[in-house]
PDB file of N, CA and C in Angstrom:
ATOM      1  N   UNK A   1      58.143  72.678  38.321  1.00  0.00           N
ATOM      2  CA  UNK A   1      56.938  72.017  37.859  1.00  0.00           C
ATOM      3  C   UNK A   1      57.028  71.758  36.363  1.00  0.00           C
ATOM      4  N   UNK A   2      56.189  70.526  36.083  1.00  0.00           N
ATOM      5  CA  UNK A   2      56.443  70.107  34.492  1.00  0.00           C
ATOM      6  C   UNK A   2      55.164  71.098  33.492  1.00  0.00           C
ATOM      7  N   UNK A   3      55.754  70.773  32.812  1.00  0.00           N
ATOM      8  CA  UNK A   3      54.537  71.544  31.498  1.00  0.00           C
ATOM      9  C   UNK A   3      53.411  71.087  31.900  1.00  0.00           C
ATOM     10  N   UNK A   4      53.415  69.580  32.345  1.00  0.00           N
ATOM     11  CA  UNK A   4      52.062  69.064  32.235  1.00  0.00           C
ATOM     12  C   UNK A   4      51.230  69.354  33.841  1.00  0.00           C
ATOM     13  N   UNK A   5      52.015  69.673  34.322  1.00  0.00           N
ATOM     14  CA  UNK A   5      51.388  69.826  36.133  1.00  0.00           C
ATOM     15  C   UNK A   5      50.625  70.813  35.782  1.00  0.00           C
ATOM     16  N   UNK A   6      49.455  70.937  34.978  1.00  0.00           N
ATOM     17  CA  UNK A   6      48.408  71.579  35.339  1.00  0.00           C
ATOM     18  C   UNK A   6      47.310  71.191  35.885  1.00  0.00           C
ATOM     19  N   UNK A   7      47.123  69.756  36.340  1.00  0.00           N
ATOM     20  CA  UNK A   7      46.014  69.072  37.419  1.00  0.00           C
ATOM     21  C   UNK A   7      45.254  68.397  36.587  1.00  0.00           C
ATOM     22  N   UNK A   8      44.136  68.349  36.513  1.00  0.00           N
ATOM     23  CA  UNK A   8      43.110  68.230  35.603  1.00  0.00           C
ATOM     24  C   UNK A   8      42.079  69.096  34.819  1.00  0.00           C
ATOM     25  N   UNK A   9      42.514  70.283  34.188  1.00  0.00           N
ATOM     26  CA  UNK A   9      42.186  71.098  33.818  1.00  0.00           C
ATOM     27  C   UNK A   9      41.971  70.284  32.367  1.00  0.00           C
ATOM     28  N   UNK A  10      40.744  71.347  31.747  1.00  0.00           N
ATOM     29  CA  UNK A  10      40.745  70.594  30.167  1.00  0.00           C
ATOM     30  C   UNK A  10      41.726  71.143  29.291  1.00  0.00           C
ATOM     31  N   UNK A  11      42.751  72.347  29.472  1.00  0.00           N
ATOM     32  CA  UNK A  11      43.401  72.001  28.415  1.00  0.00           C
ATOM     33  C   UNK A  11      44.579  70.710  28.399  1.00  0.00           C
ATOM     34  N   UNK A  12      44.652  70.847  29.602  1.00  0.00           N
ATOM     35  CA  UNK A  12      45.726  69.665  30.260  1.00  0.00           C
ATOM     36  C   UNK A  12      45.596  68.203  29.804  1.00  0.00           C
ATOM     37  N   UNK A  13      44.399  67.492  30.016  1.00  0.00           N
ATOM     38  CA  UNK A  13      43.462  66.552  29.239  1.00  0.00           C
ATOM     39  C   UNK A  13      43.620  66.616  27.750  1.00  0.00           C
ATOM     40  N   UNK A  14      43.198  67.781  27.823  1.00  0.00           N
ATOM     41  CA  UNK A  14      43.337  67.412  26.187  1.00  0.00           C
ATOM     42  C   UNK A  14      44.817  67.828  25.274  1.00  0.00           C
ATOM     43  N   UNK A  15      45.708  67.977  25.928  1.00  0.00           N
ATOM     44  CA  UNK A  15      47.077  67.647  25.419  1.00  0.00           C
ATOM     45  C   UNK A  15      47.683  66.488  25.811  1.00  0.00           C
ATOM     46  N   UNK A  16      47.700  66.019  26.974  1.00  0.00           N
ATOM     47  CA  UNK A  16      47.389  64.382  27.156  1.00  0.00           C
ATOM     48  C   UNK A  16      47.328  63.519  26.313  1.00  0.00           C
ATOM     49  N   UNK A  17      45.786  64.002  25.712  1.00  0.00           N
ATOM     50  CA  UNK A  17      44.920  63.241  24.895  1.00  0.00           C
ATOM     51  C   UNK A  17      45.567  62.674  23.349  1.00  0.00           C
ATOM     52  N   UNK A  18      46.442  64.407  22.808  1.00  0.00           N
ATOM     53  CA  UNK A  18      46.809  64.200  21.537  1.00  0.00           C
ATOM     54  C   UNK A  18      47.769  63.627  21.472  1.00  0.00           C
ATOM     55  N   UNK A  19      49.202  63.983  22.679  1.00  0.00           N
ATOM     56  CA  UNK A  19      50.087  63.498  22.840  1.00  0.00           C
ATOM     57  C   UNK A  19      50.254  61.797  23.188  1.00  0.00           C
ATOM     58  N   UNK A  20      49.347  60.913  23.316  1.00  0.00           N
ATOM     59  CA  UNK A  20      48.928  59.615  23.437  1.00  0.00           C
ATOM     60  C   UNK A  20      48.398  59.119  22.165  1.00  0.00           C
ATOM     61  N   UNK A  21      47.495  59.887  21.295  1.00  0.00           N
ATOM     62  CA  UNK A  21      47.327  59.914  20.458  1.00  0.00           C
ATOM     63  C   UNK A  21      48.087  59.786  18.823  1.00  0.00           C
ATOM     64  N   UNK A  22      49.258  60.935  19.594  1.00  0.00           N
ATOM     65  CA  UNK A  22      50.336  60.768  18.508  1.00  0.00           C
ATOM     66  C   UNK A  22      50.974  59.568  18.886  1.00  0.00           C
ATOM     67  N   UNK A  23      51.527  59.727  20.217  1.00  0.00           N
ATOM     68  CA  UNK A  23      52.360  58.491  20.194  1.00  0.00           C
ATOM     69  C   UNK A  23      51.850  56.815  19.752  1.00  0.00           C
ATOM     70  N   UNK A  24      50.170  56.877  19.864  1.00  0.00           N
ATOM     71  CA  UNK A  24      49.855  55.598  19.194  1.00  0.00           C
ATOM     72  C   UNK A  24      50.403  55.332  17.649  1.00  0.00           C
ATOM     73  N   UNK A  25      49.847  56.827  16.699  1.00  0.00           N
ATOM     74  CA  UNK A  25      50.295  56.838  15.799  1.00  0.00           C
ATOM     75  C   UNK A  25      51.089  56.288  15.355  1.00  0.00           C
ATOM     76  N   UNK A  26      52.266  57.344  15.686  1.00  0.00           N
ATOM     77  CA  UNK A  26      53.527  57.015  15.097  1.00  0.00           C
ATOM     78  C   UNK A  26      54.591  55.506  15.819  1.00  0.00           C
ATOM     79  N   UNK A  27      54.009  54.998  16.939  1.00  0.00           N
ATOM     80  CA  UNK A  27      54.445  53.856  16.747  1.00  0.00           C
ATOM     81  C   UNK A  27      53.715  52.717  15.689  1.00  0.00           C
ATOM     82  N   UNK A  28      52.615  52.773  15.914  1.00  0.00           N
ATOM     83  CA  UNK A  28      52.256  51.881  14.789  1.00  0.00           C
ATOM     84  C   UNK A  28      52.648  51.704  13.911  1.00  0.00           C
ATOM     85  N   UNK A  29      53.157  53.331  13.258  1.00  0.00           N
ATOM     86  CA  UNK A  29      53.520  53.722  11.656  1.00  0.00           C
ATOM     87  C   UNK A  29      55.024  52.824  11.513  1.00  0.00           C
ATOM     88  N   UNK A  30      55.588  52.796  13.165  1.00  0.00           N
ATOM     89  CA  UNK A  30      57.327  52.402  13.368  1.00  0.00           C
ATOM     90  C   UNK A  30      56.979  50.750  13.036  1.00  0.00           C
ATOM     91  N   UNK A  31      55.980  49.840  14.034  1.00  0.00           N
ATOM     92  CA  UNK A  31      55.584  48.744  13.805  1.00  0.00           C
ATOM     93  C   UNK A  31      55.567  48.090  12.419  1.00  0.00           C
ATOM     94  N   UNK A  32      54.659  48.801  11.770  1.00  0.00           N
ATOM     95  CA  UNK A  32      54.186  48.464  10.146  1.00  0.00           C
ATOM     96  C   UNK A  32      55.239  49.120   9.222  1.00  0.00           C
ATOM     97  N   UNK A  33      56.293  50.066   8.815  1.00  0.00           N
ATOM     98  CA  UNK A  33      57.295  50.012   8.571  1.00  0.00           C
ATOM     99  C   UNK A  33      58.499  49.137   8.381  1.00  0.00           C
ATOM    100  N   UNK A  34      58.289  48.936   9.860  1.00  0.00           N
ATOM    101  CA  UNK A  34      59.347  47.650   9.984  1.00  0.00           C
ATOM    102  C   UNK A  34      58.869  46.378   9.463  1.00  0.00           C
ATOM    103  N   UNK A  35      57.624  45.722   9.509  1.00  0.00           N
ATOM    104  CA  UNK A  35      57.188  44.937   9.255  1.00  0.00           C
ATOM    105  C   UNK A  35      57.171  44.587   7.392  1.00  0.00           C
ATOM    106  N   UNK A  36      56.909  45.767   6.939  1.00  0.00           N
ATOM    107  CA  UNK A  36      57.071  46.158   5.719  1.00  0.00           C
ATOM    108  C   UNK A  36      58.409  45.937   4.752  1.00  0.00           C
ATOM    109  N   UNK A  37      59.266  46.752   5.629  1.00  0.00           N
ATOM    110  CA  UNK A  37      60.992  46.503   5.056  1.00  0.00           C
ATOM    111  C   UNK A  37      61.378  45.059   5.525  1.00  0.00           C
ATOM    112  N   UNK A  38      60.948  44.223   6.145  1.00  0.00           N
ATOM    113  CA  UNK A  38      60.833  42.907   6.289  1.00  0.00           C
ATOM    114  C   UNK A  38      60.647  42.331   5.409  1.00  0.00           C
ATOM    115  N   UNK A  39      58.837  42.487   5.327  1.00  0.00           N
ATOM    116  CA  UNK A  39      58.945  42.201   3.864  1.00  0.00           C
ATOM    117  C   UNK A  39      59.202  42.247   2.268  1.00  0.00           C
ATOM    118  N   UNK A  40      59.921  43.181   2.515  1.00  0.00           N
ATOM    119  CA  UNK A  40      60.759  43.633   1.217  1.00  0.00           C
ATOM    120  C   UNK A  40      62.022  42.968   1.210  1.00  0.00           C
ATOM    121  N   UNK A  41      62.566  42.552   2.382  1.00  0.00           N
ATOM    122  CA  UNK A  41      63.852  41.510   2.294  1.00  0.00           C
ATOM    123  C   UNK A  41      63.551  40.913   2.068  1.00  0.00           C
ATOM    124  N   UNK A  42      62.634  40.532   2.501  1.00  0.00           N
ATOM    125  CA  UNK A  42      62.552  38.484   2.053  1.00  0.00           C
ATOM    126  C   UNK A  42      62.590  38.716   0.199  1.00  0.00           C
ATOM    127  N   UNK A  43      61.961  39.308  -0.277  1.00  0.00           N
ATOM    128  CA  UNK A  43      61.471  39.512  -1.576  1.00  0.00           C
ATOM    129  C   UNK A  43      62.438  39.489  -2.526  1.00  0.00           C
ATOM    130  N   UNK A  44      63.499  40.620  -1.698  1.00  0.00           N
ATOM    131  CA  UNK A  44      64.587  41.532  -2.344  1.00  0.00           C
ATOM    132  C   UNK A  44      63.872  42.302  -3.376  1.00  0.00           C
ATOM    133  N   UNK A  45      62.739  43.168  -2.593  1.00  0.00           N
ATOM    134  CA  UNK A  45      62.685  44.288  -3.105  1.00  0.00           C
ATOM    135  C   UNK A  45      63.040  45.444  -2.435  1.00  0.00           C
ATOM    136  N   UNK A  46      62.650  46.587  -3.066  1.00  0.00           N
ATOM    137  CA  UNK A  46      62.951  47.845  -2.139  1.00  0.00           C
ATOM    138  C   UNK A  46      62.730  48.278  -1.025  1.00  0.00           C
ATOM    139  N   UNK A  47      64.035  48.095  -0.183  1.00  0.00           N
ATOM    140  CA  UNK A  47      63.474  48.535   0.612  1.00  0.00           C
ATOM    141  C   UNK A  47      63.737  49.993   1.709  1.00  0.00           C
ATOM    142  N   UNK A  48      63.317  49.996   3.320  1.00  0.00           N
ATOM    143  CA  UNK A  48      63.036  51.357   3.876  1.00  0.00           C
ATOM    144  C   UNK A  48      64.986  51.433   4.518  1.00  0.00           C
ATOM    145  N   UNK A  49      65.289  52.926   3.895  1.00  0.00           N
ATOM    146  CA  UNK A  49      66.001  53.137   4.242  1.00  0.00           C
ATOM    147  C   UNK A  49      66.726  52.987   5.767  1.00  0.00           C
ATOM    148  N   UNK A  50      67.755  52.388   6.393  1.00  0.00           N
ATOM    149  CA  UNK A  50      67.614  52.202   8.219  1.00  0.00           C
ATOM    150  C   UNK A  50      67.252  53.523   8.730  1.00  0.00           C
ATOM    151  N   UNK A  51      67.541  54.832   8.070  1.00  0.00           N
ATOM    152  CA  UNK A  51      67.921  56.032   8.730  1.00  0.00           C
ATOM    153  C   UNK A  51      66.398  56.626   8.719  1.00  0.00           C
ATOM    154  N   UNK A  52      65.610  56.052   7.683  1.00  0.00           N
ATOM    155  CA  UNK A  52      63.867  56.348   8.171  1.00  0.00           C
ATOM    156  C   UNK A  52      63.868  55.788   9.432  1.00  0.00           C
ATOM    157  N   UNK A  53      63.752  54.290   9.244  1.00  0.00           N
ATOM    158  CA  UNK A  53      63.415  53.350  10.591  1.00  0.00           C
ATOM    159  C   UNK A  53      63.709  53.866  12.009  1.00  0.00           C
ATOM    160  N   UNK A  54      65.397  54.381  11.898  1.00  0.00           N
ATOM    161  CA  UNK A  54      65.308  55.409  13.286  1.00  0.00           C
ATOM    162  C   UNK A  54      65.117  56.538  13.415  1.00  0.00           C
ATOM    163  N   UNK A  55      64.452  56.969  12.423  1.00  0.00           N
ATOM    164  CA  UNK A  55      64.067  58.776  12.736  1.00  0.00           C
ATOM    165  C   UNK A  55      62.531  58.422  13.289  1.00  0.00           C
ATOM    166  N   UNK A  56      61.871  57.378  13.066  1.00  0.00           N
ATOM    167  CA  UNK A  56      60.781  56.721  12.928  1.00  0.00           C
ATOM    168  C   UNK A  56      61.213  56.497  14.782  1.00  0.00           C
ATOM    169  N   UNK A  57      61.532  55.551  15.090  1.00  0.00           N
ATOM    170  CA  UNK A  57      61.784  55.354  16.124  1.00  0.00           C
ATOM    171  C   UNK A  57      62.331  56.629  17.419  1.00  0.00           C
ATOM    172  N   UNK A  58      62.812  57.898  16.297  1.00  0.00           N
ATOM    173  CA  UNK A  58      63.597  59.161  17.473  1.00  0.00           C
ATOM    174  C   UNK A  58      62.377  59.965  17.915  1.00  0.00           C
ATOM    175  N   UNK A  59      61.409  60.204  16.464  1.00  0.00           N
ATOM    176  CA  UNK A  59      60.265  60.860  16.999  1.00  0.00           C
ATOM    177  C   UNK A  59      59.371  60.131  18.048  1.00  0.00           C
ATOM    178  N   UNK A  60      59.326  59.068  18.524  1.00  0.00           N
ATOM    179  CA  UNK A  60      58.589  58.678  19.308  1.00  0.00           C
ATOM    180  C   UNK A  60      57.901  57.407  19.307  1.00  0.00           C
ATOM    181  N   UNK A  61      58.397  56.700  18.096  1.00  0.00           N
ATOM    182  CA  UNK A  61      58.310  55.107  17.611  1.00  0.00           C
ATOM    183  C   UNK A  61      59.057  54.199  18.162  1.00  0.00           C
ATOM    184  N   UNK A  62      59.508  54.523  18.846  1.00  0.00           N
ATOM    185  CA  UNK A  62      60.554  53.067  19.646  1.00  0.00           C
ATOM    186  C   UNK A  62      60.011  52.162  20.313  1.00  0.00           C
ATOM    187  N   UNK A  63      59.173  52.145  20.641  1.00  0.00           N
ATOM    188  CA  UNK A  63      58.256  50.895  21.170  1.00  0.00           C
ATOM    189  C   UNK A  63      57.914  49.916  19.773  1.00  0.00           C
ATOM    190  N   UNK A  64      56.930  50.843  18.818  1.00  0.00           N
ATOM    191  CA  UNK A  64      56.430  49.806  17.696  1.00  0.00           C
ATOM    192  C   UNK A  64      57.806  49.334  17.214  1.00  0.00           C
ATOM    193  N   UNK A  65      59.182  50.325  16.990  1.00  0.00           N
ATOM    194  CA  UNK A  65      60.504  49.506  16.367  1.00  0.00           C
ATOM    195  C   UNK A  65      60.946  48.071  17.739  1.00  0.00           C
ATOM    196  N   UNK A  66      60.915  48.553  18.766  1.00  0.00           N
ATOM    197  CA  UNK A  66      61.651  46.806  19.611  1.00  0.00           C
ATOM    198  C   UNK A  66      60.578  46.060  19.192  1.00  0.00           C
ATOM    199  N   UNK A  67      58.867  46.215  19.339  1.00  0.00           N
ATOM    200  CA  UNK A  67      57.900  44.744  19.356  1.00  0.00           C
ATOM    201  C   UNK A  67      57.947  44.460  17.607  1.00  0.00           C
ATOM    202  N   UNK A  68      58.657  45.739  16.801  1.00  0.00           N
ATOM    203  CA  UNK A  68      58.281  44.557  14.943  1.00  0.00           C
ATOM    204  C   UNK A  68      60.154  43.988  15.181  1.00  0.00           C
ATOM    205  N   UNK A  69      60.891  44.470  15.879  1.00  0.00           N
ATOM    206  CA  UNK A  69      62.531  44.059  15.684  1.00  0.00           C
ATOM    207  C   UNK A  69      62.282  42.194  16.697  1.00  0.00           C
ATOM    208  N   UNK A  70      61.332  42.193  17.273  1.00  0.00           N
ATOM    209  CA  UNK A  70      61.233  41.011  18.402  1.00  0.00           C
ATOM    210  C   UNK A  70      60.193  40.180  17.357  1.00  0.00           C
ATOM    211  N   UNK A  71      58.866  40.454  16.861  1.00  0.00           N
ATOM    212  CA  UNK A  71      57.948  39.786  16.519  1.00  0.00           C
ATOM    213  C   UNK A  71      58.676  38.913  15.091  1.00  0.00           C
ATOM    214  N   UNK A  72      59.411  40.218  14.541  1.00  0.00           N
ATOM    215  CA  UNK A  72      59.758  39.404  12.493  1.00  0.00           C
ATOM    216  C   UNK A  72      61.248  39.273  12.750  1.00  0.00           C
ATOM    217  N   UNK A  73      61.924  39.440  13.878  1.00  0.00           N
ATOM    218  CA  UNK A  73      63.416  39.286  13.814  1.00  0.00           C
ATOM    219  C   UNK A  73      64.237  39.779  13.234  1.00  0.00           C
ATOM    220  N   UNK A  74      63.684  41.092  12.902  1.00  0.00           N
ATOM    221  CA  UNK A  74      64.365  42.044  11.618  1.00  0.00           C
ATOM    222  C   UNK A  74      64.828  43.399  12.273  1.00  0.00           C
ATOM    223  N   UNK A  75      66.010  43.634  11.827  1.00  0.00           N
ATOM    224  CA  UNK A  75      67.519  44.163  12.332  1.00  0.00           C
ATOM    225  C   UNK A  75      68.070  44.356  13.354  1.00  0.00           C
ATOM    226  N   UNK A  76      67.656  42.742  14.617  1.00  0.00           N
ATOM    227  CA  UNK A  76      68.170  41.994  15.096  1.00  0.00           C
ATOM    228  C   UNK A  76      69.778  42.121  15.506  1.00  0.00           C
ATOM    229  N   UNK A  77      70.649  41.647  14.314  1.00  0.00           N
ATOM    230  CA  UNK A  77      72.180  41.908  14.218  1.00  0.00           C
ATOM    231  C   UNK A  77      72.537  43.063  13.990  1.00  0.00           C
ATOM    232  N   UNK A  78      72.019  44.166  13.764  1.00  0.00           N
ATOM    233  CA  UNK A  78      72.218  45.429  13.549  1.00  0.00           C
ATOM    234  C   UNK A  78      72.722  46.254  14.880  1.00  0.00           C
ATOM    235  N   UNK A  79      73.786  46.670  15.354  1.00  0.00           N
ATOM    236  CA  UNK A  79      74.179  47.008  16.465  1.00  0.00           C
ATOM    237  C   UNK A  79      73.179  48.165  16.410  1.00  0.00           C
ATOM    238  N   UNK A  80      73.389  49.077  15.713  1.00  0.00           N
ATOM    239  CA  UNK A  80      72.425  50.528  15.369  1.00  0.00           C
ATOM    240  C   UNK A  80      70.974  50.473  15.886  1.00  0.00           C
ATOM    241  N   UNK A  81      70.706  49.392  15.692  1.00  0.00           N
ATOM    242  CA  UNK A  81      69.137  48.768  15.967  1.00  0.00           C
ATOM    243  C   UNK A  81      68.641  47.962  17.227  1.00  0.00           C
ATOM    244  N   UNK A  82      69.884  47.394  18.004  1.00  0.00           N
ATOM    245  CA  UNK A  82      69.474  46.565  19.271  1.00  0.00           C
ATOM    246  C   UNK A  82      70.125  47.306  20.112  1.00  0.00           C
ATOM    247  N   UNK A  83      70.956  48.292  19.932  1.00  0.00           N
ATOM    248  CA  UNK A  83      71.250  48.518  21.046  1.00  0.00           C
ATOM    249  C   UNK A  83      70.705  50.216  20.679  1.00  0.00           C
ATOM    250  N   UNK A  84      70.690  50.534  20.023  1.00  0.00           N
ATOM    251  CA  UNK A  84      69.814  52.021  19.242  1.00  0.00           C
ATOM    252  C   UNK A  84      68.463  52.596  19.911  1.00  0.00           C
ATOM    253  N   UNK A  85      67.847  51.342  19.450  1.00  0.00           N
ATOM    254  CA  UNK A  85      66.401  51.000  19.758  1.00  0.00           C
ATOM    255  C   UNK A  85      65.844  51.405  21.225  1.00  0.00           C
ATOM    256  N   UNK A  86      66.697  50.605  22.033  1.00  0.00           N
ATOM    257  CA  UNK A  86      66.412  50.185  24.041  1.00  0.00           C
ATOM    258  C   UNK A  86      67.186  51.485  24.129  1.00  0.00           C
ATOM    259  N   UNK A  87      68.358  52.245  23.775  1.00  0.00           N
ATOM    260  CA  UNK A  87      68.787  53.905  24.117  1.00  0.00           C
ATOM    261  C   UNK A  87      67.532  54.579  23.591  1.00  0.00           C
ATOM    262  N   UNK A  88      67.307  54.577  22.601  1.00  0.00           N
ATOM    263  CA  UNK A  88      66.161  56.100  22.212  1.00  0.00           C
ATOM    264  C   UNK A  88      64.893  55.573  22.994  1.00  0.00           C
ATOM    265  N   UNK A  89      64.572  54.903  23.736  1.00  0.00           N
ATOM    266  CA  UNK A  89      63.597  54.053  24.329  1.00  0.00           C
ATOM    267  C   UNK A  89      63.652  55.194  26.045  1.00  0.00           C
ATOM    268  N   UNK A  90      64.941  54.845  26.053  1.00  0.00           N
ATOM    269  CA  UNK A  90      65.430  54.536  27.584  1.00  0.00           C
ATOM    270  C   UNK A  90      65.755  56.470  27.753  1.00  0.00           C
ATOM    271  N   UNK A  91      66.386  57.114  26.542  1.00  0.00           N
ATOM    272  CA  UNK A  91      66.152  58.595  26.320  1.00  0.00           C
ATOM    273  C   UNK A  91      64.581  59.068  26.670  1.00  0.00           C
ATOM    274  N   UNK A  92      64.144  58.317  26.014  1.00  0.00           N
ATOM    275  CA  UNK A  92      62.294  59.069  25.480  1.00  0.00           C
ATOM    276  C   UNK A  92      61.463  59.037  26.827  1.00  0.00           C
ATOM    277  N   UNK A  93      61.987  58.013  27.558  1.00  0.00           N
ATOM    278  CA  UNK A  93      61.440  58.171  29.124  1.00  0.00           C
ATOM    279  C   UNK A  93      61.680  58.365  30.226  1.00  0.00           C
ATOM    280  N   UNK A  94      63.245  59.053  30.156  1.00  0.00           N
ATOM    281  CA  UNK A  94      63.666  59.768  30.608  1.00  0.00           C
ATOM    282  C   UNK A  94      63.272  61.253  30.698  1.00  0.00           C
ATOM    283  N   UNK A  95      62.898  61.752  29.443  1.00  0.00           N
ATOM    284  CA  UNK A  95      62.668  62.677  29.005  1.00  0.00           C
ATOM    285  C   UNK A  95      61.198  63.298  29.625  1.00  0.00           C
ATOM    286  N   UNK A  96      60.670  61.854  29.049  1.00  0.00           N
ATOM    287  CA  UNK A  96      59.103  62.068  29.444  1.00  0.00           C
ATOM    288  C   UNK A  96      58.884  62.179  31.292  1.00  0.00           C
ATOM    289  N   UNK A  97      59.421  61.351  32.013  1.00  0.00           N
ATOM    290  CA  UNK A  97      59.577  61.011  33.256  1.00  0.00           C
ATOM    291  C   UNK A  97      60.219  63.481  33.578  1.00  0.00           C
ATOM    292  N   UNK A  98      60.870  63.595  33.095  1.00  0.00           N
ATOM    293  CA  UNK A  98      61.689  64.838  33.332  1.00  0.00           C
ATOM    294  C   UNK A  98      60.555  65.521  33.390  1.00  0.00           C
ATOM    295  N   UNK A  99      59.846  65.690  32.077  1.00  0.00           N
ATOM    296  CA  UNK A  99      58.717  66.975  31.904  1.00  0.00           C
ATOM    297  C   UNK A  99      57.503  66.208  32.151  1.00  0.00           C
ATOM    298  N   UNK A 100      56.969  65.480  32.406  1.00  0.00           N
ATOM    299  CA  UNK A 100      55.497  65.095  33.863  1.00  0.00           C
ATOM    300  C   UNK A 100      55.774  65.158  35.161  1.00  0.00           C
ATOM    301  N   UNK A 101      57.238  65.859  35.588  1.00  0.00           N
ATOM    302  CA  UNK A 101      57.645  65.891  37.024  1.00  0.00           C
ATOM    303  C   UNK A 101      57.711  67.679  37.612  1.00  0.00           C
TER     304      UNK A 101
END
């Protein structure tokens, strides 16, 4: 049984709750990041290190990193990043799929 097979109990719910919660978070944070170091290329200003962008994406941002890598076309050619991205994606729900089972 998974961590989470506790039925519908409230503590169960409400770890659910945060854990959805975070994950809105921190994709957004992955979204607007990316969107950000975007716009710092165009500029050529400073910008977000790649190795934020995928720690950003390992904790649980890989969704907001493929829809800002699809929406602004930014690190696109980056093998690290298109094919990076859809693995820590394809890990994270694996993972998740493992412990809700």
């Amino acid at each position: 049984m998974g961590w989470m097979s506790q039925g519908k109990s409230a503590k169960g719910n409400h770890e659910l709750k945060l854990i959805i919660a975070y994950l809105i978070i921190v994709n957004l944070l992955a979204l607007f990041t990316m969107a950000h170091d975007k716009s710092q290329a165009k500029k050529r200003g400073r910008r977000v290190p790649e190795k934020n962008l995928l720690l950003l994406a390992a904790i649980g941002g890989s969704i907001g990193g493929i829809v800002a890598m699809r929406v602004w076309r930014h690190k696109t050619k980056h093998a690290s990043f298109s094919i990076g991205m859809p693995a820590i994606l394809i890990v994270q729900t694996a993972l998740a799929i493992w412990l809700l089972t």
